[in-house]
N, C-alpha and C. Protein backbone atom coordinates (compact mmCIF):
# COMPACT_ATOMS: atom_id res chain seq x y z
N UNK A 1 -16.36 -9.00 2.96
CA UNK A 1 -16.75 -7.65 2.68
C UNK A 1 -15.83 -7.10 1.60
N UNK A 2 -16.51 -6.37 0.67
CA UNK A 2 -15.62 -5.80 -0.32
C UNK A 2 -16.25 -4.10 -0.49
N UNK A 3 -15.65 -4.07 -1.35
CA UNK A 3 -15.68 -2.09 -1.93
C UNK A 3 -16.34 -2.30 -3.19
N UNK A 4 -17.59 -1.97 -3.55
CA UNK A 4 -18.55 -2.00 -4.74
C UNK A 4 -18.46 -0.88 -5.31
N UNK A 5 -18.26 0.24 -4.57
CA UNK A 5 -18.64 1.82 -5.02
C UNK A 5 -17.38 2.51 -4.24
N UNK A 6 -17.02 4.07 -4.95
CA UNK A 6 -16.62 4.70 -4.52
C UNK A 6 -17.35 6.18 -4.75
N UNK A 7 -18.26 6.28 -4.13
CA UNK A 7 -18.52 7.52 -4.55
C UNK A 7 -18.52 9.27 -3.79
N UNK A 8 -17.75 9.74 -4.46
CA UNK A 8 -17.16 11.13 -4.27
C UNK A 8 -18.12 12.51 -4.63
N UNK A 9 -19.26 12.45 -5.07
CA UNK A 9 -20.13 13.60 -5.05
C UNK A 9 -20.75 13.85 -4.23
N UNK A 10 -21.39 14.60 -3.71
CA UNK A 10 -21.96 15.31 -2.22
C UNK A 10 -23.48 15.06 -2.46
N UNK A 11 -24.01 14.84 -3.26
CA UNK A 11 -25.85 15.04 -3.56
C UNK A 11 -25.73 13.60 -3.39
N UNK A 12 -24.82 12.36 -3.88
CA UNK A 12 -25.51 11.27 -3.62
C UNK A 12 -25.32 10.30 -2.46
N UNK A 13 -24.32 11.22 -1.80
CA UNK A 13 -23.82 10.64 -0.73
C UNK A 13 -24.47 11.30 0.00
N UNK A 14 -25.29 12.12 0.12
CA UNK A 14 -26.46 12.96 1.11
C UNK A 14 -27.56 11.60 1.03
N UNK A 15 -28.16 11.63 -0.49
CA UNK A 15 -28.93 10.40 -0.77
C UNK A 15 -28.81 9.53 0.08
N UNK A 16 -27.88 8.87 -0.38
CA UNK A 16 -27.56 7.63 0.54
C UNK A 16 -27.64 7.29 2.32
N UNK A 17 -27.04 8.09 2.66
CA UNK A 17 -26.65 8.86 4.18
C UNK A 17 -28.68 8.95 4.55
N UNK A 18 -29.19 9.31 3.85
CA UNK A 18 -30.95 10.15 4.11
C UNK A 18 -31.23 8.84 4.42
N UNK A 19 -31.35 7.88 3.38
CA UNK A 19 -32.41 6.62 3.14
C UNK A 19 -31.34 5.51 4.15
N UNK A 20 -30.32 5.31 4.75
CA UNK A 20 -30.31 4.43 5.57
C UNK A 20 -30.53 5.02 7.09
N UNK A 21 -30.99 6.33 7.22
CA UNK A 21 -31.51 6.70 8.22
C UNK A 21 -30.30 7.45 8.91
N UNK A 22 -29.30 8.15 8.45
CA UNK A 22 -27.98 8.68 9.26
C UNK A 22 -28.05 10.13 8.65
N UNK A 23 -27.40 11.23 9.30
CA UNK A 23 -28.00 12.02 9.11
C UNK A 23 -26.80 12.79 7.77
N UNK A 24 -27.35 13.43 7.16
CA UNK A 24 -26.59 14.18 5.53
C UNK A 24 -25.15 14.73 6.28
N UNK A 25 -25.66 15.77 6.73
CA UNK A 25 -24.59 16.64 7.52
C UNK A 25 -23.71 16.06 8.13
N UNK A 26 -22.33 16.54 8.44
CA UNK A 26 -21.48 15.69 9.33
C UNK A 26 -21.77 16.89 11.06
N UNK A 27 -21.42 16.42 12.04
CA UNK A 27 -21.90 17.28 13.40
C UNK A 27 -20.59 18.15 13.44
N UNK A 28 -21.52 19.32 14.25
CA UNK A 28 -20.45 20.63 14.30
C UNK A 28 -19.39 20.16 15.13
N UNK A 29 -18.02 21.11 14.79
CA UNK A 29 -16.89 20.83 15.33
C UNK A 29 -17.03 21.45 16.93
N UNK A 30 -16.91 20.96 17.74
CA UNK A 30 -16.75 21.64 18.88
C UNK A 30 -15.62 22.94 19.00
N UNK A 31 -16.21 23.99 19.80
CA UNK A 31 -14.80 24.70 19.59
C UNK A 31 -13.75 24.25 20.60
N UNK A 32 -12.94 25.10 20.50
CA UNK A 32 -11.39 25.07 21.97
C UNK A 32 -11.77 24.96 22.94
N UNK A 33 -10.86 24.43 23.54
CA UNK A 33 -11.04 24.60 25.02
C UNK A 33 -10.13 25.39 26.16
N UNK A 34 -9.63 25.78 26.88
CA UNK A 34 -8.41 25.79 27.55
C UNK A 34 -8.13 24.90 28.25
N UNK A 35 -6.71 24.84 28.85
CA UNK A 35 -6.02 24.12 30.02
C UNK A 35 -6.85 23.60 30.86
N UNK A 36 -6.73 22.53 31.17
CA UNK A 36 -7.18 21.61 32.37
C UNK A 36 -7.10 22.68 33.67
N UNK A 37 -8.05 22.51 34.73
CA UNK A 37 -8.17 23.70 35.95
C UNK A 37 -6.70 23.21 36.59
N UNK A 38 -6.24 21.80 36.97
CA UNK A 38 -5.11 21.69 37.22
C UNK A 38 -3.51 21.97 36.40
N UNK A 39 -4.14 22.73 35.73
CA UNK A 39 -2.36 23.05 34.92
C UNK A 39 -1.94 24.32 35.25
N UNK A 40 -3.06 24.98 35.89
CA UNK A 40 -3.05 26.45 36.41
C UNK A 40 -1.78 26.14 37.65
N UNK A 41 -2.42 24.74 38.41
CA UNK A 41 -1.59 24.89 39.83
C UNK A 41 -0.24 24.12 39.32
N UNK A 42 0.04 23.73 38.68
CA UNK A 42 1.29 23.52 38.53
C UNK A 42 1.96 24.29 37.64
N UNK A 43 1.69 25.60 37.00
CA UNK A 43 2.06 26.13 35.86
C UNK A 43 3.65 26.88 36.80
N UNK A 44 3.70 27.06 37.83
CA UNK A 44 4.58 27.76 39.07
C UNK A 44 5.45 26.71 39.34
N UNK A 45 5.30 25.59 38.93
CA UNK A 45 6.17 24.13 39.83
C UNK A 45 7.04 24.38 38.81
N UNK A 46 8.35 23.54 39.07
CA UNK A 46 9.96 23.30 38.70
C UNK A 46 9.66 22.00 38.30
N UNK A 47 9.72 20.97 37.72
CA UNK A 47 9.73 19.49 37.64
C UNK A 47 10.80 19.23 37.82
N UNK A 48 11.03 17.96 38.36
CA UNK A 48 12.04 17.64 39.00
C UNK A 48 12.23 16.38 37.94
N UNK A 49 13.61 17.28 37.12
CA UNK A 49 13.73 16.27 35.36
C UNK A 49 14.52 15.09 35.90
N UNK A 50 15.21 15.25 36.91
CA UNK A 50 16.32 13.92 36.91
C UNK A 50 15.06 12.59 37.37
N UNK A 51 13.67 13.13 37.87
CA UNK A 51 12.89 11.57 38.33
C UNK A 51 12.34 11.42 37.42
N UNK A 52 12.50 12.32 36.27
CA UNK A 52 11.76 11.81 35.11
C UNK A 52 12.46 10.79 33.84
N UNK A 53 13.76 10.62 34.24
CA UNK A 53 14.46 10.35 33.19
C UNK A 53 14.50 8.72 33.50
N UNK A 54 14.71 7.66 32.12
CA UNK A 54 14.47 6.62 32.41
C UNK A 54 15.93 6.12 32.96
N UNK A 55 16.21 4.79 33.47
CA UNK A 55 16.90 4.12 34.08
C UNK A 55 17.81 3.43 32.71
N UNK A 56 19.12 3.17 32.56
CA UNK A 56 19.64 2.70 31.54
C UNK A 56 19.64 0.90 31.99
N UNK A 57 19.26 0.44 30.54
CA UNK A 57 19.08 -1.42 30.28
C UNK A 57 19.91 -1.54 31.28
N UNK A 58 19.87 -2.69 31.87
CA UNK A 58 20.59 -3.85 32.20
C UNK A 58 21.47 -4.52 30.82
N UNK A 59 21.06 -4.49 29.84
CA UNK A 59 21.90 -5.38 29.29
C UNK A 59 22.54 -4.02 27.64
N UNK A 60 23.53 -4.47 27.01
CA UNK A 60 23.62 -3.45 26.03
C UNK A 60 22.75 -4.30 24.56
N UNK A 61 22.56 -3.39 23.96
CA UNK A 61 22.01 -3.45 22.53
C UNK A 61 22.53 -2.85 22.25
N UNK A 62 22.80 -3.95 20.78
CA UNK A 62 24.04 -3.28 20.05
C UNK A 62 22.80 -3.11 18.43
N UNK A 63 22.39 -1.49 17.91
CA UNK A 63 21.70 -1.44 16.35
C UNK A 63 22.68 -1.43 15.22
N UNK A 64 23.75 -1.77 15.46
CA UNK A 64 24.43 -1.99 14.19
C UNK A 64 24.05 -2.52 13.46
N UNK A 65 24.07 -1.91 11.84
CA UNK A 65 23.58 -3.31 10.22
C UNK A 65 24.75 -3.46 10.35
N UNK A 66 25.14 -4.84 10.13
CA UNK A 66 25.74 -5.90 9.60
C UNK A 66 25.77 -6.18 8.03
């Protein structure tokens, strides 16, 4: 597969888009949304940061350049 064309004008890339059967227009953007119904019930919670934090290697790494 290669790149034959690049084409950047809007009338022929409608063209094109028509005759292989896809439609000209690109589809409307959906709008916003809000918060998930569950972020309501935890919006009041504390997280508990120390179970969130990862565990240090077993072994050391060293990123020094050399």
């Amino acid at each position: 597969m290669r790149i034959v064309a690049l084409v950047t004008e809007t009338a022929p890339v409608q063209r094109i888009r028509n005759h292989i059967g896809e439609p000209a227009q690109p589809p409307p953007i959906a709008p916003g949304r809000g918060l998930p119904a569950w972020d309501d019930a935890l919006a009041n919670a504390v997280p508990d940061w120390d179970a969130l934090t990862e565990p240090e290697p077993e072994y050391l790494f060293d990123q020094h350049v050399q």
